[in-house]
PDB file of N, CA and C in Angstrom:
ATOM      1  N   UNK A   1      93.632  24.147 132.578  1.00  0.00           N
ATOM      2  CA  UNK A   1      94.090  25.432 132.107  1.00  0.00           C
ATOM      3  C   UNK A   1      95.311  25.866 132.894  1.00  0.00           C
ATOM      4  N   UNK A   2      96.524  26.556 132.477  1.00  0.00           N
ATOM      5  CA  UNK A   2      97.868  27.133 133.049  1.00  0.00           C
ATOM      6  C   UNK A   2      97.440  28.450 133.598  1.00  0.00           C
ATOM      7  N   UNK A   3      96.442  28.911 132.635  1.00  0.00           N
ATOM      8  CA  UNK A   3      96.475  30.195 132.952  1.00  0.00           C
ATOM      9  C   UNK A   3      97.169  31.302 132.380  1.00  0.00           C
ATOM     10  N   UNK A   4      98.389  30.603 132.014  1.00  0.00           N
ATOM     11  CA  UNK A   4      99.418  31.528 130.562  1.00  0.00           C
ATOM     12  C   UNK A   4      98.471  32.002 129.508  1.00  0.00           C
ATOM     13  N   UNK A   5      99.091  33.391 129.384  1.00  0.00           N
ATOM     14  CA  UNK A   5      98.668  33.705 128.018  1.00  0.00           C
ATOM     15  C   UNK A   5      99.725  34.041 127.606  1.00  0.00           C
ATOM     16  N   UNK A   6      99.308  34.274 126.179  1.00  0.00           N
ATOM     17  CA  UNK A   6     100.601  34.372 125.286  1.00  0.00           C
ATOM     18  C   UNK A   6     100.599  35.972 125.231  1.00  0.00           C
ATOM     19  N   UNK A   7     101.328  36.258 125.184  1.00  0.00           N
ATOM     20  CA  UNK A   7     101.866  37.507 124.705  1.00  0.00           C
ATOM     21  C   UNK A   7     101.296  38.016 123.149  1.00  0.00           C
ATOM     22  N   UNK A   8     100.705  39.222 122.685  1.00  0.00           N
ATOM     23  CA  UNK A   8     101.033  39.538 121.667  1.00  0.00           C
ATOM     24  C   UNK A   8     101.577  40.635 121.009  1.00  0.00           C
ATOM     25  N   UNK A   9     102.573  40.079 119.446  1.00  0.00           N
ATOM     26  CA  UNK A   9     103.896  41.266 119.173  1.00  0.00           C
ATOM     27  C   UNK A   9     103.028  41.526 117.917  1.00  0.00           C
ATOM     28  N   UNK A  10     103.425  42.470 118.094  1.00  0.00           N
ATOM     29  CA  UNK A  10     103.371  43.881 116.755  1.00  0.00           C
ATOM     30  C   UNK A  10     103.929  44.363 115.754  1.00  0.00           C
ATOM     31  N   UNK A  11     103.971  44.831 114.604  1.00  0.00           N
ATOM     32  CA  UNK A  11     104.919  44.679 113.720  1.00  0.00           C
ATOM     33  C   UNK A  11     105.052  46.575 113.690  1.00  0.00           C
ATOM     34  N   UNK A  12     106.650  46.975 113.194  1.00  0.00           N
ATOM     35  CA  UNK A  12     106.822  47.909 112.340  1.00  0.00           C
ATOM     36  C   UNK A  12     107.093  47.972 110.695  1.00  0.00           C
ATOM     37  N   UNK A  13     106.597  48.685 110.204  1.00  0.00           N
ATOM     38  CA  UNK A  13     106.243  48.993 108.817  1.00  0.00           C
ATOM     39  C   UNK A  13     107.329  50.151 108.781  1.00  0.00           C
ATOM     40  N   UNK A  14     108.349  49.965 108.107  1.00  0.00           N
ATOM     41  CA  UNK A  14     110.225  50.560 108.003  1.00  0.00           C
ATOM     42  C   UNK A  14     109.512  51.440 106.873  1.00  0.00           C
ATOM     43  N   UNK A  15     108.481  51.321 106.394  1.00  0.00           N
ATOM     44  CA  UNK A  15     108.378  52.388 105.540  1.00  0.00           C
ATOM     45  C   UNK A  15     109.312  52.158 103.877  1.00  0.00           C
ATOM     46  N   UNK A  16     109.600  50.873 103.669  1.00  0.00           N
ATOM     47  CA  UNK A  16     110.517  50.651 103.108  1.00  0.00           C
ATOM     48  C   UNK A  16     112.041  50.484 103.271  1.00  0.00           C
ATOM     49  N   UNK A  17     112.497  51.406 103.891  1.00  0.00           N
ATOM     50  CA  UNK A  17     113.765  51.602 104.735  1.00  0.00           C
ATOM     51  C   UNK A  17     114.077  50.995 105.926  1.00  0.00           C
ATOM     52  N   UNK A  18     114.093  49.654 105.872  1.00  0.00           N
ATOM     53  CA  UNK A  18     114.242  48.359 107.063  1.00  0.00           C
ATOM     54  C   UNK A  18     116.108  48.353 107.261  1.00  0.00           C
ATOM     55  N   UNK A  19     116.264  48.150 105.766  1.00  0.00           N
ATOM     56  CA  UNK A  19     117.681  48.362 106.151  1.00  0.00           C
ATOM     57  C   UNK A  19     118.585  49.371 106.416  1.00  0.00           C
ATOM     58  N   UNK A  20     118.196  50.566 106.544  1.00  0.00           N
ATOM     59  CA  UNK A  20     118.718  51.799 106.961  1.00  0.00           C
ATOM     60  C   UNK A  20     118.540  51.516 108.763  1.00  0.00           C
ATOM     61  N   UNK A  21     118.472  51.023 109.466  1.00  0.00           N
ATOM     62  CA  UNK A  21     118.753  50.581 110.581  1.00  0.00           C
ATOM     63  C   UNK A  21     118.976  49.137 111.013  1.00  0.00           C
ATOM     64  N   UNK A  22     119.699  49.580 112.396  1.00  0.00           N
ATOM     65  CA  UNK A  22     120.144  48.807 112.566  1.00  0.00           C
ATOM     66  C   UNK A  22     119.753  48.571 114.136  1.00  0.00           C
ATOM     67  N   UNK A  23     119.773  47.214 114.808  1.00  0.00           N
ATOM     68  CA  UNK A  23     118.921  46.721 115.758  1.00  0.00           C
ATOM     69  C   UNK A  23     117.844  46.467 115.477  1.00  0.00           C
ATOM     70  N   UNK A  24     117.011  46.325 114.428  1.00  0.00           N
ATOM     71  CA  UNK A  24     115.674  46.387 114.388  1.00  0.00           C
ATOM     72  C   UNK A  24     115.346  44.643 114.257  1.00  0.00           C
ATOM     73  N   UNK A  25     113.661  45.040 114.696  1.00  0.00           N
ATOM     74  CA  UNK A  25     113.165  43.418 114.757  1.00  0.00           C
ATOM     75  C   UNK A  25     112.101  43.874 114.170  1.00  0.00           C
ATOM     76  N   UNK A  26     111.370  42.957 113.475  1.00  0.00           N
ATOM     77  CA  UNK A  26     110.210  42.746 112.752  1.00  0.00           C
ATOM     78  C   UNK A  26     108.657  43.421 113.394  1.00  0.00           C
ATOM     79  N   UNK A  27     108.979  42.672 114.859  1.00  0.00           N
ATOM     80  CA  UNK A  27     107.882  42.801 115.890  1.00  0.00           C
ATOM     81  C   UNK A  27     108.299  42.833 117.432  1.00  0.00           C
ATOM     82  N   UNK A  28     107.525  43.481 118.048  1.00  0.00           N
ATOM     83  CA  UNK A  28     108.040  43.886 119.270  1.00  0.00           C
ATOM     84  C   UNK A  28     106.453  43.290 119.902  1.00  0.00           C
ATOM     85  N   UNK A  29     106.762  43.551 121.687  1.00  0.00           N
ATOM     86  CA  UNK A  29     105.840  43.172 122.245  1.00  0.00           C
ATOM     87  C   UNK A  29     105.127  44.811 123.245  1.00  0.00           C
ATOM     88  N   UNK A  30     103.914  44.377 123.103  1.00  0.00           N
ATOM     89  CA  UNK A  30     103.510  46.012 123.444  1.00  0.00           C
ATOM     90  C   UNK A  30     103.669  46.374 124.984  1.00  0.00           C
ATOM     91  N   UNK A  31     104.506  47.500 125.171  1.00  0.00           N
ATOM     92  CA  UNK A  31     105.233  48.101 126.406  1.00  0.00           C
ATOM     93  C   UNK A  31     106.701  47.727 125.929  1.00  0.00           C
ATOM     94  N   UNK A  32     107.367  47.043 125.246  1.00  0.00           N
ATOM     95  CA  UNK A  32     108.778  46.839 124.853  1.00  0.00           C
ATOM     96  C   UNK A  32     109.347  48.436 124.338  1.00  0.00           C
ATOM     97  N   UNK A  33     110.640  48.184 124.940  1.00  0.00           N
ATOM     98  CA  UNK A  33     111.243  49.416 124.567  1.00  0.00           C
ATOM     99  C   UNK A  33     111.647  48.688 123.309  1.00  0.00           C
ATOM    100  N   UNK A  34     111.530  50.061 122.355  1.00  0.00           N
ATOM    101  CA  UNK A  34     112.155  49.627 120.863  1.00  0.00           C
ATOM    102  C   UNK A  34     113.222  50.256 121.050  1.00  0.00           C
ATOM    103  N   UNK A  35     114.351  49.933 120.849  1.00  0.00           N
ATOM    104  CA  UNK A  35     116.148  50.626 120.205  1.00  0.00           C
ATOM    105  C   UNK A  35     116.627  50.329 119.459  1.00  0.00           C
ATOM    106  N   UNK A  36     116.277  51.598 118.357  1.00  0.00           N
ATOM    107  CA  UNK A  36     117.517  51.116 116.952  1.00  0.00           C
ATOM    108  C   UNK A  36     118.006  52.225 116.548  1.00  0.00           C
ATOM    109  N   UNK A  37     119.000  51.832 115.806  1.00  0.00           N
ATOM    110  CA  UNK A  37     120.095  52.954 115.416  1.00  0.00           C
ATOM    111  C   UNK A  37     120.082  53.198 114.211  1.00  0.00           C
ATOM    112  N   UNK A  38     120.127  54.843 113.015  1.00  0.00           N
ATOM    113  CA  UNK A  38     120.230  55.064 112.388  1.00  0.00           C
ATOM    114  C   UNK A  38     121.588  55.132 111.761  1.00  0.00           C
ATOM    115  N   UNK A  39     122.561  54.951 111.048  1.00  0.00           N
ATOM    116  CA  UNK A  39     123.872  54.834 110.783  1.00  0.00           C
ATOM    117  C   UNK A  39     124.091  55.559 109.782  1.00  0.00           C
ATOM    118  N   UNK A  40     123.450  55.668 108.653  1.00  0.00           N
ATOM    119  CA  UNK A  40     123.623  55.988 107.401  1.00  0.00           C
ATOM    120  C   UNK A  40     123.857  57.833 107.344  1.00  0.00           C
ATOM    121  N   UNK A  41     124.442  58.557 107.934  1.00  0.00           N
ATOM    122  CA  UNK A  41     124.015  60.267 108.219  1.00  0.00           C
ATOM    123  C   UNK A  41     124.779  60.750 106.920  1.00  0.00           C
ATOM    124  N   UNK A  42     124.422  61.573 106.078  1.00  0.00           N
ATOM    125  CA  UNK A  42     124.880  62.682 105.066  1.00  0.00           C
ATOM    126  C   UNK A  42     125.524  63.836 106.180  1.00  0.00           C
ATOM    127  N   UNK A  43     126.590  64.496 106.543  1.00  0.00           N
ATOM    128  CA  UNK A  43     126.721  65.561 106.902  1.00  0.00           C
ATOM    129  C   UNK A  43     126.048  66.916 106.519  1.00  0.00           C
ATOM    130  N   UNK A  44     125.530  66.915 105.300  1.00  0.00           N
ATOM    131  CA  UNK A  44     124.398  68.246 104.999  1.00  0.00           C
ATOM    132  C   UNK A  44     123.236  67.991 104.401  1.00  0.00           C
ATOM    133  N   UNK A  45     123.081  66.657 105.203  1.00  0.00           N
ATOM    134  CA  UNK A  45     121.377  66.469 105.653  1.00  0.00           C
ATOM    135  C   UNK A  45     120.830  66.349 107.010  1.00  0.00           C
ATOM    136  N   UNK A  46     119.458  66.645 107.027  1.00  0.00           N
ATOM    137  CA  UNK A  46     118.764  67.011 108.204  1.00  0.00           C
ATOM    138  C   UNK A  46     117.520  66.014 107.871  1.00  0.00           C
ATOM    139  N   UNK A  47     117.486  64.988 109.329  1.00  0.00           N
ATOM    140  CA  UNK A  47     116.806  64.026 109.374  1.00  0.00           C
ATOM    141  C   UNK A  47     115.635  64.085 109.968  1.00  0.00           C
ATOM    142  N   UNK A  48     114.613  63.756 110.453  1.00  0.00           N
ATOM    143  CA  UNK A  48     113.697  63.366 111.533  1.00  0.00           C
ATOM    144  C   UNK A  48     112.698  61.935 110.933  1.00  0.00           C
ATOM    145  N   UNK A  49     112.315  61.783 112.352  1.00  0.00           N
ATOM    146  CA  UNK A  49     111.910  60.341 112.270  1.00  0.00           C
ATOM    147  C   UNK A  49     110.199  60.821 112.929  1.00  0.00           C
ATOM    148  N   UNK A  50     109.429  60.026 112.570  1.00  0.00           N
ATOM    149  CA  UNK A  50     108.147  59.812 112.790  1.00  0.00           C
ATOM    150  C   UNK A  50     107.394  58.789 113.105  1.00  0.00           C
ATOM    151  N   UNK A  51     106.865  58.713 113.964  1.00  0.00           N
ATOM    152  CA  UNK A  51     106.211  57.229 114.802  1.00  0.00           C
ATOM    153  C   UNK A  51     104.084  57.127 114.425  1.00  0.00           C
ATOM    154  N   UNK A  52     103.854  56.523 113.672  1.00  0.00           N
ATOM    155  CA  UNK A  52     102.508  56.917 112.897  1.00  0.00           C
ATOM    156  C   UNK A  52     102.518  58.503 112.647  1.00  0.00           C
ATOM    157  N   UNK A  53     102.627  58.934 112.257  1.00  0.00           N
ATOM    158  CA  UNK A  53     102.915  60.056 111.908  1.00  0.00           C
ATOM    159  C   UNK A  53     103.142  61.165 112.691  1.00  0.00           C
ATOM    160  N   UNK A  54     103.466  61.414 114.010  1.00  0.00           N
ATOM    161  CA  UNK A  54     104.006  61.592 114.791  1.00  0.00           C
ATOM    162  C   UNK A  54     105.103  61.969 115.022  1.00  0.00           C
ATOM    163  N   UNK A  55     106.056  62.911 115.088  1.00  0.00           N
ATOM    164  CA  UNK A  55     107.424  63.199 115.234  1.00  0.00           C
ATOM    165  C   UNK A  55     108.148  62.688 116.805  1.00  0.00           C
ATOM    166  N   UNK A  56     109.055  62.068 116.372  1.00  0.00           N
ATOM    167  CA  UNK A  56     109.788  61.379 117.677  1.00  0.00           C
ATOM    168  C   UNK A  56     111.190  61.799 118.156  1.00  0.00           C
ATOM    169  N   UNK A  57     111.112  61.765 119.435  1.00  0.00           N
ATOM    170  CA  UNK A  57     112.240  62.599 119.668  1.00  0.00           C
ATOM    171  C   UNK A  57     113.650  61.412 119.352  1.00  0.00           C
ATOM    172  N   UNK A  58     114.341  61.900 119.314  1.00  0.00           N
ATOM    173  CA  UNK A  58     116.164  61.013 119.308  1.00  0.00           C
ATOM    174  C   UNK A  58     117.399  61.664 119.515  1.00  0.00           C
ATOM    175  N   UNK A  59     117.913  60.912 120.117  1.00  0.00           N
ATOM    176  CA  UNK A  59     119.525  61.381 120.138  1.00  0.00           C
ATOM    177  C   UNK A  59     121.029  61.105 119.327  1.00  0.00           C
ATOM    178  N   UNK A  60     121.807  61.831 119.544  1.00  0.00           N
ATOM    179  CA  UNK A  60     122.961  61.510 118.546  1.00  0.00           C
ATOM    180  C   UNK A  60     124.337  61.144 119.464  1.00  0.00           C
ATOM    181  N   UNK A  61     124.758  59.861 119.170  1.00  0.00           N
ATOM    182  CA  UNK A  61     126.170  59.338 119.456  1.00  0.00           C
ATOM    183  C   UNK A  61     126.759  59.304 118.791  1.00  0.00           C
ATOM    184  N   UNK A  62     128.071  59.792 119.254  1.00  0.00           N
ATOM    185  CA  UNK A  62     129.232  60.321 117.830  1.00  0.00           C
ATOM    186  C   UNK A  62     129.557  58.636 117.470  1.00  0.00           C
ATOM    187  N   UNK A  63     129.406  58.032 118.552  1.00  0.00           N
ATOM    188  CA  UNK A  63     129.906  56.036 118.007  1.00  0.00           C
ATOM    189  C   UNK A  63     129.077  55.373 117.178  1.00  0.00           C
ATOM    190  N   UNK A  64     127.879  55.580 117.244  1.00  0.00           N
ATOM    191  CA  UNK A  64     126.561  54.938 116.631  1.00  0.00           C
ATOM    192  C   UNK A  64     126.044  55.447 115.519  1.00  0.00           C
ATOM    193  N   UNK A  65     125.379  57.073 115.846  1.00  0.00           N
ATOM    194  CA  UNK A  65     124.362  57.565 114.994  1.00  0.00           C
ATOM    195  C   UNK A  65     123.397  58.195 115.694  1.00  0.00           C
ATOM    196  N   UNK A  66     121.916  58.174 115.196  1.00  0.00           N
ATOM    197  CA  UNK A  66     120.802  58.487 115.512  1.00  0.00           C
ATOM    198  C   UNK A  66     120.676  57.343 116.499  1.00  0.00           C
ATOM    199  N   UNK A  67     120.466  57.478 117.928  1.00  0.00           N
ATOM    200  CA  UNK A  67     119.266  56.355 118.377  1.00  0.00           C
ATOM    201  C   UNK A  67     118.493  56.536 118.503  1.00  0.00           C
ATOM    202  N   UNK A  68     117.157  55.943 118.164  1.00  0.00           N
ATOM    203  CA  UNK A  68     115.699  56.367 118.170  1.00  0.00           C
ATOM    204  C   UNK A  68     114.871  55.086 119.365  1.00  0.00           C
ATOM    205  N   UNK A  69     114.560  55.760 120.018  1.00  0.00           N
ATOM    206  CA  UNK A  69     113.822  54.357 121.720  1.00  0.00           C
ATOM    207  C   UNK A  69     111.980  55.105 121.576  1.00  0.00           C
ATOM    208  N   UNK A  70     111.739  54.075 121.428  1.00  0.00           N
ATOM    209  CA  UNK A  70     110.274  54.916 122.100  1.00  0.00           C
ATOM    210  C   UNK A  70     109.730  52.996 122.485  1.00  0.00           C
ATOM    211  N   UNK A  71     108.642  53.415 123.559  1.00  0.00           N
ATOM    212  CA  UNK A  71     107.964  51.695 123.698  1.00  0.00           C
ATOM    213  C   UNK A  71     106.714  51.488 122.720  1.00  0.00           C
ATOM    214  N   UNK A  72     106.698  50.490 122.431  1.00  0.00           N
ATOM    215  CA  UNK A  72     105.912  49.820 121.346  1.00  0.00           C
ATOM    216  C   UNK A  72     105.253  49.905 121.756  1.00  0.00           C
ATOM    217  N   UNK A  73     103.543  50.705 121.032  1.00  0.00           N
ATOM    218  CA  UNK A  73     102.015  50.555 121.241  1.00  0.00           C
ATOM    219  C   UNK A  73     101.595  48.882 121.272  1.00  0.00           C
ATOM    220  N   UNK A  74     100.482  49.023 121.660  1.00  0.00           N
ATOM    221  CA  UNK A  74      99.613  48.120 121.642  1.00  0.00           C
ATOM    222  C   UNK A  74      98.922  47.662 120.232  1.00  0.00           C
ATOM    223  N   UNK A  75      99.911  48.174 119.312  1.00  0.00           N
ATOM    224  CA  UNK A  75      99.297  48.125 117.096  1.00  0.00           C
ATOM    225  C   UNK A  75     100.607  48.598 116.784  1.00  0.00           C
ATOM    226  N   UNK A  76     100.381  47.552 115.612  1.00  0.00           N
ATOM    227  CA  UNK A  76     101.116  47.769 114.657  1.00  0.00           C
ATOM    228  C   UNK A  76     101.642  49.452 114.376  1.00  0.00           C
ATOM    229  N   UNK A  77     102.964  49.566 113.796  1.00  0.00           N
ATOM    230  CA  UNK A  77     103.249  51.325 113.419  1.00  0.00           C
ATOM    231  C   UNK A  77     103.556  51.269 112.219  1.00  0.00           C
ATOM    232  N   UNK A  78     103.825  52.140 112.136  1.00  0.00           N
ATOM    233  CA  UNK A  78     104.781  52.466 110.989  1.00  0.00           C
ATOM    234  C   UNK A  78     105.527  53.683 110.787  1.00  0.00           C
ATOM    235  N   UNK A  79     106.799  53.428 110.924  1.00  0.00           N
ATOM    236  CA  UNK A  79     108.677  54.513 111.450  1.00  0.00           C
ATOM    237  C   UNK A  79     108.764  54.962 110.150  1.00  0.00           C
ATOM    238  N   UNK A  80     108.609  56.542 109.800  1.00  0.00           N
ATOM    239  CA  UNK A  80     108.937  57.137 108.752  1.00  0.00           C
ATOM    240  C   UNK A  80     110.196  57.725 108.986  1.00  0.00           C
ATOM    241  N   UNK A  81     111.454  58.206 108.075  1.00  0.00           N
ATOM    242  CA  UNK A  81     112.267  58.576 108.703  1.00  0.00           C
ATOM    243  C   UNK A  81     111.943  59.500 107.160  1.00  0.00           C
ATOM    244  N   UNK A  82     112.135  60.983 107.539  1.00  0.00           N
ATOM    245  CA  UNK A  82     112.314  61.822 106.185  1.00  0.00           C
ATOM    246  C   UNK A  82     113.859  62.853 106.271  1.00  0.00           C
ATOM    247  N   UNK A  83     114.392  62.975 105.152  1.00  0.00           N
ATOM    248  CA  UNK A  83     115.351  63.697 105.011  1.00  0.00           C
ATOM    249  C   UNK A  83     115.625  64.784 104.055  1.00  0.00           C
ATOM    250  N   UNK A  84     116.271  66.117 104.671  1.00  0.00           N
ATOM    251  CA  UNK A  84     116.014  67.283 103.518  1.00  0.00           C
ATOM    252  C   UNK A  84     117.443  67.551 103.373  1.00  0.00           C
ATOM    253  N   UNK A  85     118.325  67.601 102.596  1.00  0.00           N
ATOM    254  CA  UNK A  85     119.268  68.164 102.031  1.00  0.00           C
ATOM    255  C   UNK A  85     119.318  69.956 102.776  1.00  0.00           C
ATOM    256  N   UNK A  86     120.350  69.927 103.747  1.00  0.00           N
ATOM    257  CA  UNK A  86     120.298  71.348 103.899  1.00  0.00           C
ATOM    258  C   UNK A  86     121.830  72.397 103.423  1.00  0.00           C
ATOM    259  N   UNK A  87     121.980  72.022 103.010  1.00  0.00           N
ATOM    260  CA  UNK A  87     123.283  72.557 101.468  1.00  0.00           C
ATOM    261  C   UNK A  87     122.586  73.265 100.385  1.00  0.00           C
ATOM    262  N   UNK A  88     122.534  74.328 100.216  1.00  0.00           N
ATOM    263  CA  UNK A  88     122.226  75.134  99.314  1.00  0.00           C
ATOM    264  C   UNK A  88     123.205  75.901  98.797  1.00  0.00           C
ATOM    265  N   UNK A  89     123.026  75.582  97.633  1.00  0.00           N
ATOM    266  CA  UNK A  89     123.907  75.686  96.472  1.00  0.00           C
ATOM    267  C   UNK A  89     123.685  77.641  96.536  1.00  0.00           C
ATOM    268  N   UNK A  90     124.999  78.218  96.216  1.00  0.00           N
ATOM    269  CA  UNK A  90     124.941  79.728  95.892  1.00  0.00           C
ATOM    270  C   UNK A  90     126.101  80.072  95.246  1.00  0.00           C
ATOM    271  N   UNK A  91     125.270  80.994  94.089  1.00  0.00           N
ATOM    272  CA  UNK A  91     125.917  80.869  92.762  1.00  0.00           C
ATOM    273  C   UNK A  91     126.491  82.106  93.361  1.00  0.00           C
ATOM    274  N   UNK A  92     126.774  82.582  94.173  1.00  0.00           N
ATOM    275  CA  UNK A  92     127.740  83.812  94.524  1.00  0.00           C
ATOM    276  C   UNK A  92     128.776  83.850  95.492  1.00  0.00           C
ATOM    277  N   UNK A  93     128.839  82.576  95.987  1.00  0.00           N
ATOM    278  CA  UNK A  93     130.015  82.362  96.975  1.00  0.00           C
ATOM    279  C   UNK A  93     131.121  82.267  96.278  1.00  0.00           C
ATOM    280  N   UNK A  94     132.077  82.582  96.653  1.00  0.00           N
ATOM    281  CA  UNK A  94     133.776  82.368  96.736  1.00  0.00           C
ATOM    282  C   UNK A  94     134.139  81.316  96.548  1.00  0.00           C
ATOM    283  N   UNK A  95     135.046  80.665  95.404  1.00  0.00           N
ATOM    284  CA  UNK A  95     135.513  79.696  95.590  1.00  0.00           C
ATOM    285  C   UNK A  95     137.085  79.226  95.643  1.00  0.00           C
TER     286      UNK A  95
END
């Protein structure tokens, strides 16, 4: 016997939206810092991201985007990212 064990990685579930970031890997190993970047921003939308359903904190680089870091559990997740349109239309403004 070596005595090695193997490591085991974990998957994220993009929620569908795998390709709306960028850095991402399939599976991580548990205690791994995850870092990936959101790119895609609407200027009059308002984003947040969710870690099992969970709200996660992130920051914004004017070079990048959203980066979102948190370390990978010990299970599988799944990264919701939801977005609300905050532009409201008013039929009485000035144009």
């Amino acid at each position: 016997m070596s005595g090695c064990t193997k490591k085991e990685t974990y998957r994220i579930d993009y929620c569908g939206q795998a390709g709306m970031y960028e850095n991402k890997k399939d599976s991580y190993f548990a205690g791994e810092t995850v870092k990936l970047y959101f790119t895609i921003i609407g200027t009059d939308t308002d984003y947040s991201f969710f870690l099992d359903g969970e709200s996660l904190n992130y920051r914004y680089d004017d070079n990048i985007g959203f980066v979102i870091t948190f370390p990978m559990p010990a299970h599988d997740v799944t990264l919701e990212m939801q977005s609300h349109n905050s532009m409201m239309y008013d039929p009485d403004a000035q144009g």
